[in-house]
C-alpha atoms as a PDB file:
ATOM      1  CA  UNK A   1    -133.377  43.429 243.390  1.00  0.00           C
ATOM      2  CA  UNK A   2    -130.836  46.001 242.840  1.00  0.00           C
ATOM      3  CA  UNK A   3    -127.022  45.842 241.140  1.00  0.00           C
ATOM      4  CA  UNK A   4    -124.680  48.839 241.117  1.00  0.00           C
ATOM      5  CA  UNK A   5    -122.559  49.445 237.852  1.00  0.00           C
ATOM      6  CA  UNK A   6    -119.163  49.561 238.739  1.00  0.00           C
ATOM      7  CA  UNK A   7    -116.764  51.828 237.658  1.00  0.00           C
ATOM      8  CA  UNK A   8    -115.052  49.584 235.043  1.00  0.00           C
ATOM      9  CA  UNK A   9    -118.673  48.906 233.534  1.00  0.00           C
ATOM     10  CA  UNK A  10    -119.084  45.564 235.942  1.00  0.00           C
ATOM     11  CA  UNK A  11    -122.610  44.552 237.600  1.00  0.00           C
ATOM     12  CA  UNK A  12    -122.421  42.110 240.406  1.00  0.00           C
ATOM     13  CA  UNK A  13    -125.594  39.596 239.886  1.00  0.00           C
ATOM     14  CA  UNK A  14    -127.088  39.011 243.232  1.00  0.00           C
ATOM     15  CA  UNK A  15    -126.262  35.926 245.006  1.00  0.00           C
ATOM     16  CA  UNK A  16    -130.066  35.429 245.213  1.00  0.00           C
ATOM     17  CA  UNK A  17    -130.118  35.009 241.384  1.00  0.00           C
ATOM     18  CA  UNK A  18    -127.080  33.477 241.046  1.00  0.00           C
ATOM     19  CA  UNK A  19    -128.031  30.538 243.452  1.00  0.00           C
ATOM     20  CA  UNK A  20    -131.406  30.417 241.867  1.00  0.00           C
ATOM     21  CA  UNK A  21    -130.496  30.154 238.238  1.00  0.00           C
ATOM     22  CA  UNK A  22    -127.623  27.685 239.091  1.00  0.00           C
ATOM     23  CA  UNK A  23    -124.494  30.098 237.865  1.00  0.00           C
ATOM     24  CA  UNK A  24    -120.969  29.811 238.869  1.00  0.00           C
ATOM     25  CA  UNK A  25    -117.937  31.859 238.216  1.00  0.00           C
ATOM     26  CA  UNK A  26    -117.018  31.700 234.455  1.00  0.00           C
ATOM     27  CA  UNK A  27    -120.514  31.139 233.087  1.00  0.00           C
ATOM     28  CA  UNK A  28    -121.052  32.969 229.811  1.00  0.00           C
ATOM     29  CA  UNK A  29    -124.113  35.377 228.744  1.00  0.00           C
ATOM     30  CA  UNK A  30    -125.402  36.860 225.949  1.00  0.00           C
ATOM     31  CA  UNK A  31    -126.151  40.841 226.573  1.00  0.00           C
ATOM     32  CA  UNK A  32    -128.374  42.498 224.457  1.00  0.00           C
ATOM     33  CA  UNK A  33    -130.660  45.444 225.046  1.00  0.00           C
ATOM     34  CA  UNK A  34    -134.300  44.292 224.813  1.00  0.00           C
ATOM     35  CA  UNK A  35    -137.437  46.968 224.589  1.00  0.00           C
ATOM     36  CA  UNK A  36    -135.111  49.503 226.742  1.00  0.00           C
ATOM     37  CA  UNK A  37    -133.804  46.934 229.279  1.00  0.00           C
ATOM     38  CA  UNK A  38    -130.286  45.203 229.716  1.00  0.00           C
ATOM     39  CA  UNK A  39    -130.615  41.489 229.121  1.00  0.00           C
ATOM     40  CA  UNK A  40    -128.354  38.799 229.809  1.00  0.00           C
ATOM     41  CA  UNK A  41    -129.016  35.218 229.284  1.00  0.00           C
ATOM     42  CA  UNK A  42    -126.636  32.315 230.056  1.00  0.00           C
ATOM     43  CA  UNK A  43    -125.812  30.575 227.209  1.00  0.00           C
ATOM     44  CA  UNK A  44    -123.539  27.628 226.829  1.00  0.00           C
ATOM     45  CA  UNK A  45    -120.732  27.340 223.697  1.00  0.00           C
ATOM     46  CA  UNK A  46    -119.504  24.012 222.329  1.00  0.00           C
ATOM     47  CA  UNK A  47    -116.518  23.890 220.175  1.00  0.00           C
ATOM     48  CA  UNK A  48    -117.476  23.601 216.339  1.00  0.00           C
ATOM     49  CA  UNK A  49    -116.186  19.886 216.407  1.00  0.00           C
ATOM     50  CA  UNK A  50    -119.306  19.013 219.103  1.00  0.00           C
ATOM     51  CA  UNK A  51    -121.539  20.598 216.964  1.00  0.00           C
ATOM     52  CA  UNK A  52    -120.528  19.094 213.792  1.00  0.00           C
ATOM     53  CA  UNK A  53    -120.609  16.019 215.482  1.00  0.00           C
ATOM     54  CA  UNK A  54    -124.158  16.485 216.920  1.00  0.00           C
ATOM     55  CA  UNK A  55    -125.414  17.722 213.752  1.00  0.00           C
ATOM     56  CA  UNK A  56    -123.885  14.894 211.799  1.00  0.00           C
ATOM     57  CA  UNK A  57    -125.904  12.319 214.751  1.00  0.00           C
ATOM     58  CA  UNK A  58    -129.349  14.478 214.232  1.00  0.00           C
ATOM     59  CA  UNK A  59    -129.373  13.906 210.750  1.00  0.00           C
ATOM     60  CA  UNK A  60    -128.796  10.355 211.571  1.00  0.00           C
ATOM     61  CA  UNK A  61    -131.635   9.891 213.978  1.00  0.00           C
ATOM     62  CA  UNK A  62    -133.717  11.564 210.928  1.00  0.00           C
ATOM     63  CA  UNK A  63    -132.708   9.419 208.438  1.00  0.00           C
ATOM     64  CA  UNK A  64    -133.510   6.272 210.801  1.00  0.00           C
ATOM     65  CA  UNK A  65    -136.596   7.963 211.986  1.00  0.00           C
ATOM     66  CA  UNK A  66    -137.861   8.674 208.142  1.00  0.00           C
ATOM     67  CA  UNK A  67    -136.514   4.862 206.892  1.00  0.00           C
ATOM     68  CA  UNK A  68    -138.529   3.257 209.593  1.00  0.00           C
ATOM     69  CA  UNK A  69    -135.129   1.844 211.179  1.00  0.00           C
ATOM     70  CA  UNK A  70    -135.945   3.731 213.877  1.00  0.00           C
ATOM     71  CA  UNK A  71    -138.785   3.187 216.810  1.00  0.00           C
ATOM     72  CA  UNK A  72    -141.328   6.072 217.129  1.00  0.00           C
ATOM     73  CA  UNK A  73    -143.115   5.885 220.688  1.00  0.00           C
ATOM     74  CA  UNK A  74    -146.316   7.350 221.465  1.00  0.00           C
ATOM     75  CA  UNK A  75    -144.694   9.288 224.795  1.00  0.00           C
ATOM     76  CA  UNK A  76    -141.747   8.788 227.134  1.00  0.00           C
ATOM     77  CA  UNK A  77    -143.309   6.114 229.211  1.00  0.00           C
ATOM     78  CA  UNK A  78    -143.432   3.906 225.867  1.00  0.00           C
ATOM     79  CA  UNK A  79    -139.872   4.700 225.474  1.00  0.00           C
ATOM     80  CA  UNK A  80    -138.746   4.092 229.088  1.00  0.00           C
ATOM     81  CA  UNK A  81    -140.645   0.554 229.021  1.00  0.00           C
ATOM     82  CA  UNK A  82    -138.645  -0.538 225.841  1.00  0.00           C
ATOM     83  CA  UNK A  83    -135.438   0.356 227.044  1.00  0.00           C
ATOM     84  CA  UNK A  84    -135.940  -1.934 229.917  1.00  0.00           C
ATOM     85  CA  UNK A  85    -137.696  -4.541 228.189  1.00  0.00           C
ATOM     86  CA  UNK A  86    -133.836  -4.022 226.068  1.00  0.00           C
ATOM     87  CA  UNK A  87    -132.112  -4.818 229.711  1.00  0.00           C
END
C-alpha cells in the first residue's frame, strides 16, 4: 500500500489498515525508525494513578500467589470451571 507525505509532514494511514488494525481518530503511536524504515505502533497511555494502582494489585496477586492464598490452575479451563463452581 502506498501513503503520500504531506506537506506539513502528515501521512494518511490507509483506510484498509486502519479498519484492519481497529484505529480510530485520536489513537496514539509510537514512531521510531527501525533498520531504515518508519515505524509506528499504537500504543495505549494510562495516567500514572492507573498504573500505580495496577502495579500496587500485581504485587498483590504475587504475594497471594507466593503465600499459597492464592489458587494456581493448571490452564484456563481449570480456572473457568472454578469460577462457576463459585456461582
Amino acid at each position: 500500500m502506498l501513503a503520500t507525505l504531506k506537506d506539513k509532514g502528515q501521512v494518511t494511514i490507509p483506510k484498509k489498515l486502519v479498519n484492519q488494525l481497529g484505529l480510530v481518530s485520536g489513537d496514539t503511536f509510537d514512531v521510531y525508525i527501525e533498520d531504515g524504515e518508519i515505524r509506528f505502533v499504537p500504543v495505549v497511555i494510562y495516567p500514572k494513578k492507573k498504573i500505580e494502582e495496577l502495579e500496587r494489585l500485581a504485587s498483590e496477586a504475587e504475594e497471594g500467589l507466593s503465600s499459597g492464598d492464592l489458587p494456581v490452575f493448571e490452564d484456563a479451563d481449570d480456572a473457568i470451571a472454578d469460577l462457576h463452581r463459585a456461582g
